[in-house]
PDB file of N, CA and C in Angstrom:
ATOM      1  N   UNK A   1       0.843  -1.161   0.000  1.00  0.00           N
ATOM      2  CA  UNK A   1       0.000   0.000   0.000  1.00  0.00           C
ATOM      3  C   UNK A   1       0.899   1.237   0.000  1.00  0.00           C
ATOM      4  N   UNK A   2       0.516   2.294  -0.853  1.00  0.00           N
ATOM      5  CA  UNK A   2       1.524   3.209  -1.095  1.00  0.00           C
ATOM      6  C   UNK A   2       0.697   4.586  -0.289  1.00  0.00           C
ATOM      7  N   UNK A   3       1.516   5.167   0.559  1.00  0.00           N
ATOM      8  CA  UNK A   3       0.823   6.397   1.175  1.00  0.00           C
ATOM      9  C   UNK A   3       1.064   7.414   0.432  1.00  0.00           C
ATOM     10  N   UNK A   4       0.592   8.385   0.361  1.00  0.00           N
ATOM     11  CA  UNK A   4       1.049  10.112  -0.174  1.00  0.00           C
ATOM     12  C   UNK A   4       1.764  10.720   0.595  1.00  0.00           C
ATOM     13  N   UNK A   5       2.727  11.483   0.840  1.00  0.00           N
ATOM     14  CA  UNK A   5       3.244  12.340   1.675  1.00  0.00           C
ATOM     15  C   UNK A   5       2.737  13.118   2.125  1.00  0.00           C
ATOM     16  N   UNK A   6       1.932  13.670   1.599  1.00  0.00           N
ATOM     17  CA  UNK A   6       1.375  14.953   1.758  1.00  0.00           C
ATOM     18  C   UNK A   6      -0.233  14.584   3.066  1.00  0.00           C
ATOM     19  N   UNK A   7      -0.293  13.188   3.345  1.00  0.00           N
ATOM     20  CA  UNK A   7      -1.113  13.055   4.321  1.00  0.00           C
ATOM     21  C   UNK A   7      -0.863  13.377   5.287  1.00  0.00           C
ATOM     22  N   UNK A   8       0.530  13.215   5.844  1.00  0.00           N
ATOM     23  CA  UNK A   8       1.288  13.282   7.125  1.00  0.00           C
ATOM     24  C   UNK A   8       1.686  14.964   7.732  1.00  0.00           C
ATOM     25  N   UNK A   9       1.643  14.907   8.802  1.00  0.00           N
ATOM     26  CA  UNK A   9       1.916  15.939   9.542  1.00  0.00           C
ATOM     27  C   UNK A   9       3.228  15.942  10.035  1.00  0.00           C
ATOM     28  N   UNK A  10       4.169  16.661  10.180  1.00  0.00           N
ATOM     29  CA  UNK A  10       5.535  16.307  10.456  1.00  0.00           C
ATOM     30  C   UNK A  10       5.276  16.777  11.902  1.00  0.00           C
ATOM     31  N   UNK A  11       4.772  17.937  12.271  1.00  0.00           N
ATOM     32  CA  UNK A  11       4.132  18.232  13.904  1.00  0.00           C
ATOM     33  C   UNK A  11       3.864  17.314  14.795  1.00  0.00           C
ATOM     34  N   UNK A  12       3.023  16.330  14.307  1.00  0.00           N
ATOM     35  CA  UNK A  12       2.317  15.370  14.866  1.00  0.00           C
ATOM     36  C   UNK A  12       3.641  14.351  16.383  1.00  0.00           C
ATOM     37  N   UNK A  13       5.029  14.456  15.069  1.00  0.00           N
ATOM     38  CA  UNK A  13       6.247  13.518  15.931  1.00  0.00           C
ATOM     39  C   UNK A  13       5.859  12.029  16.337  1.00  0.00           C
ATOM     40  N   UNK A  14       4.797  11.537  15.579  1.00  0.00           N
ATOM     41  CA  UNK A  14       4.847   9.992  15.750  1.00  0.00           C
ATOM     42  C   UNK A  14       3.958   9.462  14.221  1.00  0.00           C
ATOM     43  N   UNK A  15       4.103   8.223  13.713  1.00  0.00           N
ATOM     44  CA  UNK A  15       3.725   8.170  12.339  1.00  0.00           C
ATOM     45  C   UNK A  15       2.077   7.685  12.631  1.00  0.00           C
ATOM     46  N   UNK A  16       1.752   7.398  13.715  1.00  0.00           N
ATOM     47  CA  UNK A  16       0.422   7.005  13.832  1.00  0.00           C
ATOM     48  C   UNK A  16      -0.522   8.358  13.866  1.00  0.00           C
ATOM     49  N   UNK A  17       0.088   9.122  14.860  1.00  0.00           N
ATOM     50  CA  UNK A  17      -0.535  10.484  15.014  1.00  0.00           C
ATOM     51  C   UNK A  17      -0.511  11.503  13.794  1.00  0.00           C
ATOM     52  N   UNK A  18       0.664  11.100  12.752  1.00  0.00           N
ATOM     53  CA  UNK A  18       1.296  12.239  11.772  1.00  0.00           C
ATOM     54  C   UNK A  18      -0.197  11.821  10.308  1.00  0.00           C
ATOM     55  N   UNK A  19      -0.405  10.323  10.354  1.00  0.00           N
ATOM     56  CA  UNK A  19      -1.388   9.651   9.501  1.00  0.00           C
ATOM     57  C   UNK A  19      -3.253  10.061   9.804  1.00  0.00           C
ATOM     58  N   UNK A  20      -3.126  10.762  11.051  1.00  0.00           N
ATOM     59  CA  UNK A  20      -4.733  11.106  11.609  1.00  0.00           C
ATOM     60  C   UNK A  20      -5.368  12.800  10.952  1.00  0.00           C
ATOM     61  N   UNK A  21      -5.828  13.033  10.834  1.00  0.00           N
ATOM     62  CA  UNK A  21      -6.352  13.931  10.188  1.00  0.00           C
ATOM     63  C   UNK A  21      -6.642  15.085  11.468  1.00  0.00           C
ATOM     64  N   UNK A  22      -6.229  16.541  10.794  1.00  0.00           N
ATOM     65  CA  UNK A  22      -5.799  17.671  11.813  1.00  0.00           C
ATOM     66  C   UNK A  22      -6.763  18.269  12.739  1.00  0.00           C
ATOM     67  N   UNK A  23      -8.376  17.623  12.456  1.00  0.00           N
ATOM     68  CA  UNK A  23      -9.276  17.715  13.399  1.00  0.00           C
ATOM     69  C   UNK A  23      -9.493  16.967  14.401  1.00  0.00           C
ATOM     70  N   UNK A  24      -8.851  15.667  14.156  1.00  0.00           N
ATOM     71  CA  UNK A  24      -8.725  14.898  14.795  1.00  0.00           C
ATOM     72  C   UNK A  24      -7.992  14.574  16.051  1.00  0.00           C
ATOM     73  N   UNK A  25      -6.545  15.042  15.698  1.00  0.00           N
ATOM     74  CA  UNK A  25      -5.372  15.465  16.700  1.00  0.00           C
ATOM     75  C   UNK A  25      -5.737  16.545  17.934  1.00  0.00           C
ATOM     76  N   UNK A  26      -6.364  17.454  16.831  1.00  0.00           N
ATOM     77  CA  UNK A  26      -6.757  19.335  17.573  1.00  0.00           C
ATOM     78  C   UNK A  26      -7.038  18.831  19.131  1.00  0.00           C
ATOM     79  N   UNK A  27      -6.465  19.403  20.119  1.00  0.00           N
ATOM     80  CA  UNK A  27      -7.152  19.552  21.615  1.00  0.00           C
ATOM     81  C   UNK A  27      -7.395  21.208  22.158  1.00  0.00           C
ATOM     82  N   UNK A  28      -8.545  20.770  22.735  1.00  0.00           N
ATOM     83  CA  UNK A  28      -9.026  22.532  23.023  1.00  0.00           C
ATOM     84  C   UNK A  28      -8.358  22.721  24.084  1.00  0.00           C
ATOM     85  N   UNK A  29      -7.911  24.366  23.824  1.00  0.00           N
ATOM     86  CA  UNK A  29      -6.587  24.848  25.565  1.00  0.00           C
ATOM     87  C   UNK A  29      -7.258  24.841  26.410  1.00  0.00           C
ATOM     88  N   UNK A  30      -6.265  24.326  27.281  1.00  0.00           N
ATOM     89  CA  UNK A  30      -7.227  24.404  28.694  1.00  0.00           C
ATOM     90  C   UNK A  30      -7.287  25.073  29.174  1.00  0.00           C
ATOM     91  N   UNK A  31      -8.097  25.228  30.369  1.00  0.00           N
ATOM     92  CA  UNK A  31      -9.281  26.068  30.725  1.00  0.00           C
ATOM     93  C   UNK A  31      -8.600  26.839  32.002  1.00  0.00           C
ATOM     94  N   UNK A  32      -8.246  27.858  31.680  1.00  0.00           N
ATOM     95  CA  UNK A  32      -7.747  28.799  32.865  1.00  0.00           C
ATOM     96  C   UNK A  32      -7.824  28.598  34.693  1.00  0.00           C
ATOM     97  N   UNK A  33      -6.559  28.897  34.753  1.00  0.00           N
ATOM     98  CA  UNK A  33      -6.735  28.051  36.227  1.00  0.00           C
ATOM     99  C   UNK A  33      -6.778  29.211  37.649  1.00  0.00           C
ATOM    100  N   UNK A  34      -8.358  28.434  38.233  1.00  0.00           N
ATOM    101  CA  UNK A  34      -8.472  29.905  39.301  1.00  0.00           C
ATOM    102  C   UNK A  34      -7.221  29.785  40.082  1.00  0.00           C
ATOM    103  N   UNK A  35      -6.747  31.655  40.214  1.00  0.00           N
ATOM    104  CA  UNK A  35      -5.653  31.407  41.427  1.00  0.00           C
ATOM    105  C   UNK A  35      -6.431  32.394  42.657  1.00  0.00           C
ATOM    106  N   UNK A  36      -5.349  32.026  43.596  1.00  0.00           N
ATOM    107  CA  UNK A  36      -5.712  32.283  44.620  1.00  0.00           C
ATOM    108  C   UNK A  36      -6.238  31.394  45.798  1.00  0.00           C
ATOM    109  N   UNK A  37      -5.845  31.202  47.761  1.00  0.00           N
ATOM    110  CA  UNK A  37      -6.554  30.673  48.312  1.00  0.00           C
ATOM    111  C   UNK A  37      -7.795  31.209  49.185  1.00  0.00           C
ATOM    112  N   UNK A  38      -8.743  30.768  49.506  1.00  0.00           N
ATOM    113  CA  UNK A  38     -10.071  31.255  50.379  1.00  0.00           C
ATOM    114  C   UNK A  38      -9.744  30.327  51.757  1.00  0.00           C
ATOM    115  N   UNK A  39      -9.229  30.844  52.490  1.00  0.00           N
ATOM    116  CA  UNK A  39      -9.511  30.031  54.028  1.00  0.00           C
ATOM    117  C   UNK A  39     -10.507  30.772  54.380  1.00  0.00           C
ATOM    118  N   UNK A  40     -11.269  29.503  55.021  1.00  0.00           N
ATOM    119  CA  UNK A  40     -12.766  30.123  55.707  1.00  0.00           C
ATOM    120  C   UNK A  40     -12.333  29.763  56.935  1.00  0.00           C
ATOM    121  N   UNK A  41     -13.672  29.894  57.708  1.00  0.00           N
ATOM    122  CA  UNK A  41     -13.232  29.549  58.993  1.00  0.00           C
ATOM    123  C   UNK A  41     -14.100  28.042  58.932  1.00  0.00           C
ATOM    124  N   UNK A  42     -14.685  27.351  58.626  1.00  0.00           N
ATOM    125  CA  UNK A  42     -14.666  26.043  58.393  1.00  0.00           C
ATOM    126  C   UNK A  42     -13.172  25.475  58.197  1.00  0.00           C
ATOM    127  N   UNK A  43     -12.368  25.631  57.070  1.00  0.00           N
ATOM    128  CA  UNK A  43     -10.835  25.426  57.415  1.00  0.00           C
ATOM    129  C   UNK A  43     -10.110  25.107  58.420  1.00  0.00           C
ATOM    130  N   UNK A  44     -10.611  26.399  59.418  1.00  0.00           N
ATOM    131  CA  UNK A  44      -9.624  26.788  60.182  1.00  0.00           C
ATOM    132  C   UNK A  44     -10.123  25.248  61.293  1.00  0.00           C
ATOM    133  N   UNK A  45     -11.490  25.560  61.598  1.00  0.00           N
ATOM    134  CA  UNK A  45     -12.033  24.789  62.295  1.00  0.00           C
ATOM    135  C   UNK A  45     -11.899  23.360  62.458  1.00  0.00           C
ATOM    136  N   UNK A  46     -11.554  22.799  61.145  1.00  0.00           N
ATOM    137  CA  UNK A  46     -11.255  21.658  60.837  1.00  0.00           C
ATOM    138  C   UNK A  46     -10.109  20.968  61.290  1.00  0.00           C
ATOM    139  N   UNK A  47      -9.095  22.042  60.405  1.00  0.00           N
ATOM    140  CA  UNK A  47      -7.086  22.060  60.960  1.00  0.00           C
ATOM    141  C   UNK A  47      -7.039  21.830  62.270  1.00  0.00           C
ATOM    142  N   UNK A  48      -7.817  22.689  63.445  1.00  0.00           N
ATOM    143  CA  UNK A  48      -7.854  23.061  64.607  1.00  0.00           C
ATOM    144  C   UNK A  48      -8.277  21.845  65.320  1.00  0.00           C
ATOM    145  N   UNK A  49      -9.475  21.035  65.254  1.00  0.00           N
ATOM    146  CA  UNK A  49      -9.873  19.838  65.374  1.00  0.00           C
ATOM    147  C   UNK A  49      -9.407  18.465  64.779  1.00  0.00           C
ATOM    148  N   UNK A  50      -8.544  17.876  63.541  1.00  0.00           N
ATOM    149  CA  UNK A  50      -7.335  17.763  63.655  1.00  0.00           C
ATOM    150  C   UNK A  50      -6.380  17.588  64.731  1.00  0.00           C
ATOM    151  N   UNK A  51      -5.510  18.943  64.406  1.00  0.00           N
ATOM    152  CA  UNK A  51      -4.473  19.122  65.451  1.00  0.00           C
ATOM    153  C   UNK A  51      -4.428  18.777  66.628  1.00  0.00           C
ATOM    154  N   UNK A  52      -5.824  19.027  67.342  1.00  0.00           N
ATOM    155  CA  UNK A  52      -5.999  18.777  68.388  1.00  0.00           C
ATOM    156  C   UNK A  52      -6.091  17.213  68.976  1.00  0.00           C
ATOM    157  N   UNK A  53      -6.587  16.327  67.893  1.00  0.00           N
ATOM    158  CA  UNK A  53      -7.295  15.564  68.149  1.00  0.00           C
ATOM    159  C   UNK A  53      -5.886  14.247  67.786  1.00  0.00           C
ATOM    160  N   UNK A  54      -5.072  14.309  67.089  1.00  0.00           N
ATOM    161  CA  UNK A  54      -3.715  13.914  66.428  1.00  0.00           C
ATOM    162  C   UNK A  54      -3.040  14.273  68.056  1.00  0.00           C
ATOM    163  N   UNK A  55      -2.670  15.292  68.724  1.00  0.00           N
ATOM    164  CA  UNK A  55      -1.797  15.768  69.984  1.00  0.00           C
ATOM    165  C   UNK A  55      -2.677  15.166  70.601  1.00  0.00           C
ATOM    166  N   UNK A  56      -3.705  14.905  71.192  1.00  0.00           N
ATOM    167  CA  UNK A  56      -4.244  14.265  71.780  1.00  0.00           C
ATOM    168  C   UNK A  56      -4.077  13.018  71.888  1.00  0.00           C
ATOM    169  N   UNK A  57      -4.005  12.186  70.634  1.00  0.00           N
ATOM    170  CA  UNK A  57      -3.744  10.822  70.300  1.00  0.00           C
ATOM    171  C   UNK A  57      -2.297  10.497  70.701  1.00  0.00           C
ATOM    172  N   UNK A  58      -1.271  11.373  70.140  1.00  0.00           N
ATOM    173  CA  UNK A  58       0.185  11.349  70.972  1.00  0.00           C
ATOM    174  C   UNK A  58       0.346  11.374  72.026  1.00  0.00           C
ATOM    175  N   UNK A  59      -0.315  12.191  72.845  1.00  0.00           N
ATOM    176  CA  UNK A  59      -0.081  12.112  74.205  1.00  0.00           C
ATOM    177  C   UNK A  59      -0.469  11.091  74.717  1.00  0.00           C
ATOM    178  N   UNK A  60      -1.487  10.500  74.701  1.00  0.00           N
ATOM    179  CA  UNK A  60      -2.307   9.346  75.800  1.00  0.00           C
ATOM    180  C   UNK A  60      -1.246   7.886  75.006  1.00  0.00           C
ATOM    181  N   UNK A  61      -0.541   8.014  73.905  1.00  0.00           N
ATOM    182  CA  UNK A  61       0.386   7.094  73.695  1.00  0.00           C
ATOM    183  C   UNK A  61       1.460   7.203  74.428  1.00  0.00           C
ATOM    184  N   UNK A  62       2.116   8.310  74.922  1.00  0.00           N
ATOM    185  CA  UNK A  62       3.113   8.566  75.190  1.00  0.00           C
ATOM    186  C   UNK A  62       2.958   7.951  76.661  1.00  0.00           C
ATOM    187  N   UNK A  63       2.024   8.772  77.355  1.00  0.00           N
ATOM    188  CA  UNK A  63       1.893   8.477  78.766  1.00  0.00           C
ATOM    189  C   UNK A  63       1.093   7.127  78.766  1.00  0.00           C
TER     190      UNK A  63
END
């Protein structure tokens, strides 16, 4: 079976991917990434209960 050259994508960098057709390959950019953090006080509350509860667990091992 004889291919055309002109099918292939040299972009593509693999002959399976270079043989697929350019709609095919296409991936949509991704999607902007929120920055920034929100500590609430649920967070805090959580960490806090946690922490507490972890030092708690150490200690009654210890002693």
């Amino acid at each position: 079976m004889r291919r055309s050259l002109v099918l292939t994508d040299e972009t593509a960098r693999h002959p399976f991917l270079a043989s697929l057709p350019a709609h095919v390959r296409h991936t949509p950019p991704p999607e902007p990434i929120e920055r920034g953090w929100r500590l609430t006080a649920q967070d805090l509350r959580d960490f806090l209960l946690a922490y507490c509860a972890c030092l708690m667990a150490a200690l009654i091992y210890i002693a």
